[in-house]
PDB file of N, CA and C in Angstrom:
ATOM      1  N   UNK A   1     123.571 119.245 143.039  1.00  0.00           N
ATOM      2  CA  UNK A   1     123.753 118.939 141.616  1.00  0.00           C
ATOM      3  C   UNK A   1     123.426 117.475 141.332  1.00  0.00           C
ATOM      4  N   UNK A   2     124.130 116.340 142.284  1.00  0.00           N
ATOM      5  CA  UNK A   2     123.179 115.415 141.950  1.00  0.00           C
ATOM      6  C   UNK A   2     122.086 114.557 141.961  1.00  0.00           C
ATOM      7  N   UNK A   3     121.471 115.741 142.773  1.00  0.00           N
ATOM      8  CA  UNK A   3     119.942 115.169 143.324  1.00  0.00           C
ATOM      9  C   UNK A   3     119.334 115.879 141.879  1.00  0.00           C
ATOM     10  N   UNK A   4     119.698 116.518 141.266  1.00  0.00           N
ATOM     11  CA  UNK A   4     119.162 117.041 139.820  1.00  0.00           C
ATOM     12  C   UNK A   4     119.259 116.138 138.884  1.00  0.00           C
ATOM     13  N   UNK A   5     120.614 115.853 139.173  1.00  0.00           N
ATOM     14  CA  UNK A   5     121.044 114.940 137.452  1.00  0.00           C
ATOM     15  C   UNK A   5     119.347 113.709 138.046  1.00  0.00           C
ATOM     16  N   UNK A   6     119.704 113.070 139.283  1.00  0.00           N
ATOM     17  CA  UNK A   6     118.734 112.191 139.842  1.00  0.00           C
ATOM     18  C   UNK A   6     117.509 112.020 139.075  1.00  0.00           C
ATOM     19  N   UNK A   7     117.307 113.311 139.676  1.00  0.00           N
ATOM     20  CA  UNK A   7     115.789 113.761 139.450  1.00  0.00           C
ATOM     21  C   UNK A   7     115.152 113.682 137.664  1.00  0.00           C
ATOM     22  N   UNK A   8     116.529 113.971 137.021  1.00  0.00           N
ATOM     23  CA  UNK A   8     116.302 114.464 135.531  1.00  0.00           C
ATOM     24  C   UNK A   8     116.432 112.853 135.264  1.00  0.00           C
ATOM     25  N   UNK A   9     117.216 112.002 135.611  1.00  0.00           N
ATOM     26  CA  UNK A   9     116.890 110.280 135.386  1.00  0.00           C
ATOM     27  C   UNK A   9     116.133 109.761 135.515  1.00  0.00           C
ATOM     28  N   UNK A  10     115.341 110.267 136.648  1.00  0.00           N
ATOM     29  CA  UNK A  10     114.352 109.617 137.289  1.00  0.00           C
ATOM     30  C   UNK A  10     112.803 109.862 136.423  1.00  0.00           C
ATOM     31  N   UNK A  11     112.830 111.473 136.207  1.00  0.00           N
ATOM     32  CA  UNK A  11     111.862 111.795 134.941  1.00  0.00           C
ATOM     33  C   UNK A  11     111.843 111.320 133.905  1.00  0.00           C
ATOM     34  N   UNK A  12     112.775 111.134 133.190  1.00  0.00           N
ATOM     35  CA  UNK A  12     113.399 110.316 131.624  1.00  0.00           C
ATOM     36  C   UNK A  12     113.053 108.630 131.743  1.00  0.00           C
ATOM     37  N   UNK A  13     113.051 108.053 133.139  1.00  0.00           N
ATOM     38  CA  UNK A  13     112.653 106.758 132.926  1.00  0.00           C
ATOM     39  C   UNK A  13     111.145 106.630 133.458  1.00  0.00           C
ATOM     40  N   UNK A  14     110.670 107.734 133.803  1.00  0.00           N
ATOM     41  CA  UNK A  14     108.756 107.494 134.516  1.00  0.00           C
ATOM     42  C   UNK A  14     108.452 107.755 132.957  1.00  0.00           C
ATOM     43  N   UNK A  15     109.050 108.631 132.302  1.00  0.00           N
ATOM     44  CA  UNK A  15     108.556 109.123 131.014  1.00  0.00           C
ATOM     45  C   UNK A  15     108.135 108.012 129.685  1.00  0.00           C
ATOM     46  N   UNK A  16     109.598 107.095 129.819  1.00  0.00           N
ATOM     47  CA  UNK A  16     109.731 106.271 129.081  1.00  0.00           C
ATOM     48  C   UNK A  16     108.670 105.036 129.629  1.00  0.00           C
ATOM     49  N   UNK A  17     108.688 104.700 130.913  1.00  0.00           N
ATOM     50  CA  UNK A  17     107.976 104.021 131.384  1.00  0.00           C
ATOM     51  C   UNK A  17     106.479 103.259 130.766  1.00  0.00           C
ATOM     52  N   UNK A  18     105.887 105.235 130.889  1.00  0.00           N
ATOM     53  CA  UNK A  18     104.516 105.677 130.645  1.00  0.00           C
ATOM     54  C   UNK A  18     104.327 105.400 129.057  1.00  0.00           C
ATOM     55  N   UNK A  19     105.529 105.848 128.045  1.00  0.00           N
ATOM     56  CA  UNK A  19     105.607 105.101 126.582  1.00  0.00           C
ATOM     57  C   UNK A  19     105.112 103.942 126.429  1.00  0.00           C
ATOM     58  N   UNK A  20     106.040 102.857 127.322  1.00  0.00           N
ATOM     59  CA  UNK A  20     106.112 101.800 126.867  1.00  0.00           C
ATOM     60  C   UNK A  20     104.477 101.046 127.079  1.00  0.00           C
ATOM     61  N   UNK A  21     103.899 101.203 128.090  1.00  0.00           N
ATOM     62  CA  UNK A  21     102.890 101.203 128.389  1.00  0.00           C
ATOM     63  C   UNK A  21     101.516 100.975 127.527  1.00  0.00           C
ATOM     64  N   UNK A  22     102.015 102.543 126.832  1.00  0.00           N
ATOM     65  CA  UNK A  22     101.114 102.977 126.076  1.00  0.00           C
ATOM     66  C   UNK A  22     100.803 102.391 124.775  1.00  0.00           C
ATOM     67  N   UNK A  23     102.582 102.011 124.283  1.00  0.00           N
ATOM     68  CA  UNK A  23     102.505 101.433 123.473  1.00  0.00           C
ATOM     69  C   UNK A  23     101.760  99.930 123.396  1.00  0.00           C
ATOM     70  N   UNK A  24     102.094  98.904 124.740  1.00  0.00           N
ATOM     71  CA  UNK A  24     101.424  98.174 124.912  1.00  0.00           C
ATOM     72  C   UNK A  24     100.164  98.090 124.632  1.00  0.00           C
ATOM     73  N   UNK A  25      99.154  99.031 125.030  1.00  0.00           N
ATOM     74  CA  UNK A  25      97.675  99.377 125.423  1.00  0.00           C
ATOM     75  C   UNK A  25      97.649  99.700 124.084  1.00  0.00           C
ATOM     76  N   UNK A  26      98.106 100.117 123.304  1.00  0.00           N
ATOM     77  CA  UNK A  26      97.455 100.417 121.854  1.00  0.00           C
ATOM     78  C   UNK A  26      98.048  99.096 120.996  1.00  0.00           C
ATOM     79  N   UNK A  27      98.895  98.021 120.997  1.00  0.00           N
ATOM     80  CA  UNK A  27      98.970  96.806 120.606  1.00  0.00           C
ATOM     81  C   UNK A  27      98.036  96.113 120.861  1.00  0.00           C
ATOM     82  N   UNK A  28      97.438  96.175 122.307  1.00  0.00           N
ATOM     83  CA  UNK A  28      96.842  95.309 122.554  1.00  0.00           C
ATOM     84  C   UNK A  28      95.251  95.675 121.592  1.00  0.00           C
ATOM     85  N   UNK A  29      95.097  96.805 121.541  1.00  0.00           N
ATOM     86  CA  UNK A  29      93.837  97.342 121.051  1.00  0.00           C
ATOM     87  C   UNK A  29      94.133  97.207 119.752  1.00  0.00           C
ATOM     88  N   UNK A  30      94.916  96.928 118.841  1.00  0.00           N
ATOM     89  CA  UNK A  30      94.808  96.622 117.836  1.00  0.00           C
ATOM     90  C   UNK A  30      94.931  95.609 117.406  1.00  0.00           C
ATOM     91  N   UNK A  31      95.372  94.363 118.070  1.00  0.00           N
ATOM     92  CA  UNK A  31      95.366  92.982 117.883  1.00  0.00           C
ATOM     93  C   UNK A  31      93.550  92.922 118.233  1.00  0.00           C
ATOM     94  N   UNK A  32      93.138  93.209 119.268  1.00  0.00           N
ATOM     95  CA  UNK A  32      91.846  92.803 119.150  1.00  0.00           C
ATOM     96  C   UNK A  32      90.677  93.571 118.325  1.00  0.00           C
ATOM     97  N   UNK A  33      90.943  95.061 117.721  1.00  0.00           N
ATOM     98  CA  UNK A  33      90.270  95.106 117.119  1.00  0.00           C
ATOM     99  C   UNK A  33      90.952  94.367 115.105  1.00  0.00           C
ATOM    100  N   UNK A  34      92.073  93.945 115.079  1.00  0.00           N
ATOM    101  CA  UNK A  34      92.225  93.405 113.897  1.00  0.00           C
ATOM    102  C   UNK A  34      91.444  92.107 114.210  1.00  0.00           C
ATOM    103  N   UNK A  35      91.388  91.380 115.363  1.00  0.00           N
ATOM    104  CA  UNK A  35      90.809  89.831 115.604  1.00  0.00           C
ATOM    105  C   UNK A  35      89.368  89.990 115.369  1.00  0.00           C
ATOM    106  N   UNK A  36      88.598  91.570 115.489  1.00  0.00           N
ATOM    107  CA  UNK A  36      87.211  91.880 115.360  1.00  0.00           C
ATOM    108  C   UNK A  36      86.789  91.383 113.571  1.00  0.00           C
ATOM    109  N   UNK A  37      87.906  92.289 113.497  1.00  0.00           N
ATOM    110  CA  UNK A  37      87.488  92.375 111.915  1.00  0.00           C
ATOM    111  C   UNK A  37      87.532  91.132 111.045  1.00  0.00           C
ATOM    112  N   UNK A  38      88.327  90.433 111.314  1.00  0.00           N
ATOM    113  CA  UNK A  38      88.733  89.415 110.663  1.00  0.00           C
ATOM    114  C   UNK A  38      87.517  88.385 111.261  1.00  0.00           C
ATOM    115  N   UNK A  39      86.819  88.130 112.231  1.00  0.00           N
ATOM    116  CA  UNK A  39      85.746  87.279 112.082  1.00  0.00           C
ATOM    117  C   UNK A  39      84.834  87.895 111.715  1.00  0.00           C
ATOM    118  N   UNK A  40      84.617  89.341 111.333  1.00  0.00           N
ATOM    119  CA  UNK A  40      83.360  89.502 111.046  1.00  0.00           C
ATOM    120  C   UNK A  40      83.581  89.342 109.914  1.00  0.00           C
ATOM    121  N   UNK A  41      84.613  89.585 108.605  1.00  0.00           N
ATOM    122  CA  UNK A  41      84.329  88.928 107.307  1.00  0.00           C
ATOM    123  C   UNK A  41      83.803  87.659 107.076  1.00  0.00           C
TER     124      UNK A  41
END
């Protein structure tokens, strides 16, 4: 039983992990494509 609960923690934070990540990687892609736009005006 608590190699489950474990396991179910352990999924919930690779999960969140992989979020945060992502979220990063799409900040970052939008700071540089807003930095695109703004010199090309």
């Amino acid at each position: 039983m608590l190699l489950f609960v474990f396991e179910g923690i352990n999924g919930l934070w690779t999960a969140s992990s992989v979020h945060y990540i992502v979220l990063i990687l799409l900040f970052t892609v939008f700071q540089s494509t807003k930095g695109s736009l703004t010199r090309d005006l």
